[in-house]
Protein backbone atom coordinates (compact mmCIF):
# COMPACT_ATOMS: atom_id res chain seq x y z
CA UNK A 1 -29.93 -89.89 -38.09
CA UNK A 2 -29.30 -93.25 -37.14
CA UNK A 3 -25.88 -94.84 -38.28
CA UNK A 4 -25.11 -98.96 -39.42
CA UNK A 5 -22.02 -100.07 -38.35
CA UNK A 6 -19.58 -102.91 -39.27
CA UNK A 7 -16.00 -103.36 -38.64
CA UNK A 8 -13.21 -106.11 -39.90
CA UNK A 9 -9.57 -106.53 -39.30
CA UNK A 10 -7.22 -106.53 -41.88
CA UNK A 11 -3.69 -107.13 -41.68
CA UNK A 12 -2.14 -103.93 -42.17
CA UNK A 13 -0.96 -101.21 -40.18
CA UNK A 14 -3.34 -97.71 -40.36
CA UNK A 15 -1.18 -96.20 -42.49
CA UNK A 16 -1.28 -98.94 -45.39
CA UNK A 17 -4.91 -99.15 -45.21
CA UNK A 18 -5.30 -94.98 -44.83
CA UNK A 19 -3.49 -94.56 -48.09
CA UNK A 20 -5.77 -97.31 -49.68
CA UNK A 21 -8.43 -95.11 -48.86
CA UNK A 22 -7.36 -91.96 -49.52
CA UNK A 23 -6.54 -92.98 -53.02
CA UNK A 24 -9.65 -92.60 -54.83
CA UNK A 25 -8.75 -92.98 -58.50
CA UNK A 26 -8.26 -96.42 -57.51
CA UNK A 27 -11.14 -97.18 -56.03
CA UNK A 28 -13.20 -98.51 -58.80
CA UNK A 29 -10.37 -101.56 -58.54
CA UNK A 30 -11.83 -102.54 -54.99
CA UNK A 31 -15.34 -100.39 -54.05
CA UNK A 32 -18.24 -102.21 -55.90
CA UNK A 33 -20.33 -100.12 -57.77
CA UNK A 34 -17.97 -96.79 -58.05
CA UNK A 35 -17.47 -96.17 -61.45
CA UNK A 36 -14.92 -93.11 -61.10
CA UNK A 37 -14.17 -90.78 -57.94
CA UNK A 38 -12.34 -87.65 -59.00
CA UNK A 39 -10.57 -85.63 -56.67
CA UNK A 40 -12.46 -81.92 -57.23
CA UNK A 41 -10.54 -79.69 -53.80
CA UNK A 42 -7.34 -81.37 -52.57
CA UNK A 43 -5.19 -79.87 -49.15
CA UNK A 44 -2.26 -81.56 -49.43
CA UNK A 45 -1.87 -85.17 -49.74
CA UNK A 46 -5.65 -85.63 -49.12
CA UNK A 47 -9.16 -85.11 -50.65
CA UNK A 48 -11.40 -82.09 -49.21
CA UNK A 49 -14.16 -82.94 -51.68
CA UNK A 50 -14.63 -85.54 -54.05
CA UNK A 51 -17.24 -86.52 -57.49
CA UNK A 52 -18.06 -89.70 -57.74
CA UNK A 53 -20.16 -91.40 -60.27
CA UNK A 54 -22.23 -94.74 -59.04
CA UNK A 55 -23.59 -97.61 -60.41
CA UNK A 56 -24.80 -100.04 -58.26
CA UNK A 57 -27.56 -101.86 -59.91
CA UNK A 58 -30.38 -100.81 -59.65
CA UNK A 59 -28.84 -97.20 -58.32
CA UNK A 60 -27.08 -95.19 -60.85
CA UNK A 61 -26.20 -91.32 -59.27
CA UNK A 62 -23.39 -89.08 -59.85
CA UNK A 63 -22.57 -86.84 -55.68
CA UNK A 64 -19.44 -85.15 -54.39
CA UNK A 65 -18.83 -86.14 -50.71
CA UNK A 66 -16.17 -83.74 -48.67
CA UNK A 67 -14.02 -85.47 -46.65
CA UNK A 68 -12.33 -84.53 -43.11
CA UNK A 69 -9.30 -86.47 -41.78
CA UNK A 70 -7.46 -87.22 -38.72
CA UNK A 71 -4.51 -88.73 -40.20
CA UNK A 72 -4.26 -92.44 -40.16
CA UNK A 73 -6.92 -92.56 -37.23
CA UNK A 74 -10.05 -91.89 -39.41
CA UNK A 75 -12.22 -89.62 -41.94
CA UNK A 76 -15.79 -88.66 -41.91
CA UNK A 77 -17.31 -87.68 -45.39
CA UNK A 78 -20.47 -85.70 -45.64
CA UNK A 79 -22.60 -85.09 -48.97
CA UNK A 80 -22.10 -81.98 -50.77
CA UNK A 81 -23.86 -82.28 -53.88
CA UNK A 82 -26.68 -84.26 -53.78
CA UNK A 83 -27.57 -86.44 -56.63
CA UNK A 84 -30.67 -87.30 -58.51
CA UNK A 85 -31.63 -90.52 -56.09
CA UNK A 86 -28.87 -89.73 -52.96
CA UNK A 87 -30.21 -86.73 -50.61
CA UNK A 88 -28.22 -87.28 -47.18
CA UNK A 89 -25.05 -89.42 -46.73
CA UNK A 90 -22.32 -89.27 -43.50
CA UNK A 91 -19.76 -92.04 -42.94
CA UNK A 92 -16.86 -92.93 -41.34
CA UNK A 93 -14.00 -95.28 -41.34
CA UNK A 94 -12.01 -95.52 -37.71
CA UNK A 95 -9.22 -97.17 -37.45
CA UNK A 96 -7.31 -99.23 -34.42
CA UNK A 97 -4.42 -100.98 -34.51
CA UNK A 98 -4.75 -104.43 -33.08
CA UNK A 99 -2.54 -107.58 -32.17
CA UNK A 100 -2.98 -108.97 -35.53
CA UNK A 101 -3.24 -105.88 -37.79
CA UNK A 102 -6.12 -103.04 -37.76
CA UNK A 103 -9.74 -102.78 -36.77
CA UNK A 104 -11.28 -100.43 -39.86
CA UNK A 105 -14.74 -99.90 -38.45
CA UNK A 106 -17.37 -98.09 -40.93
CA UNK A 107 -20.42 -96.32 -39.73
CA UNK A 108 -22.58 -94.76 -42.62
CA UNK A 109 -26.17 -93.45 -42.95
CA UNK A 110 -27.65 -92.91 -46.13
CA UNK A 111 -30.83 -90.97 -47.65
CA UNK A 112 -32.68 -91.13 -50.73
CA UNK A 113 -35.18 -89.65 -52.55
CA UNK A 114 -37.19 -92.74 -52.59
CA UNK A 115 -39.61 -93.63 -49.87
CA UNK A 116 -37.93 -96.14 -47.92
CA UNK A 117 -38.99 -98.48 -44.77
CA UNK A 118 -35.89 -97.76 -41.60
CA UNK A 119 -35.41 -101.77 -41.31
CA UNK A 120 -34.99 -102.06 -45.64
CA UNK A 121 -32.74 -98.99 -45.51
CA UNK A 122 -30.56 -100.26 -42.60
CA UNK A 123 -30.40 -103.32 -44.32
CA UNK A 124 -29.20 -101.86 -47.93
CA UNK A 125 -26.16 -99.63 -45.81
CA UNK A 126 -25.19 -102.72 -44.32
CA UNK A 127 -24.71 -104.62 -47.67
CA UNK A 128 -22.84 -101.21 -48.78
CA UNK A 129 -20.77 -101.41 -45.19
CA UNK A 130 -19.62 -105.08 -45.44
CA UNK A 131 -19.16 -105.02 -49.60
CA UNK A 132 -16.80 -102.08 -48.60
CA UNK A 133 -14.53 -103.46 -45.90
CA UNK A 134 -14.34 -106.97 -47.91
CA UNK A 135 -13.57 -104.96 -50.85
CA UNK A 136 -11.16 -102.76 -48.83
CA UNK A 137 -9.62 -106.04 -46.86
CA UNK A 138 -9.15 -107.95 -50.05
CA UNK A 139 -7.11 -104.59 -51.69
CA UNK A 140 -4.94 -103.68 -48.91
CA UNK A 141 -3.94 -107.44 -48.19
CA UNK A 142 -3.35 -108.66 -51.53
CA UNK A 143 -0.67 -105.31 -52.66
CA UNK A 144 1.48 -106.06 -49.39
């Protein structure tokens, strides 16, 4: 499965911008479209698996995505529970500390049950990729 990828820096050190992400009953303050994410398995400080309910005009799907983490260095999520228009989802924020803050770099690769050309899906997970990190940049820069 093919993976788009997109990265920005943002000027925070991993551990700012890890907790931004790990925190997801905050993230319909910064991730366009995300409605509510509610922690469902927790192990420790972080999210195993989590619901979320989207609505991303003209997509509207409730998933749960599990999560693995390395620390501040990065997660991968995978889809769990599938949801009425989302079959297949893997992502992955890495982050690297840089001179002037942190590269965050997102990879994701999405399925859905729609037919779909490569080039218009590719597309869509790249407006999803760079919403995200914009969103995500914005947060984490404007609560220092």
């Amino acid at each position: 499965m093919a993976r788009t990828t997109s990265d920005i820096v943002i000027a925070a050190p991993p551990e700012q911008i890890m907790a931004v992400i790990a925190d997801f009953d905050d993230y319909p303050n910064w991730a366009t479209g995300v409605r509510s994410a509610e922690v469902v398995e927790q192990d420790g400080d972080r999210a195993e698996r989590v619901h979320f309910v989207l609505e991303a005009a003209p997509i509207r799907d409730e998933y749960e995505l599990g999560y693995v983490w390395d620390g501040d260095h990065s997660v991968t999520w995978s889809l769990v529970e599938r949801g009425s228009m989302l079959t297949s989802m893997d992502g992955k924020y890495q982050l690297d500390p840089v001179d002037d803050g942190t590269r965050v770099t997102y990879q994701l690769s999405v399925d859905v049950s729609i037919p779909m050309l490569g080039m218009l899906k590719r597309k869509a997970e790249k407006v999803i990729i760079d919403t995200a990190l914009k969103g995500l940049k914005k947060h984490v820069e404007g609560n220092r």
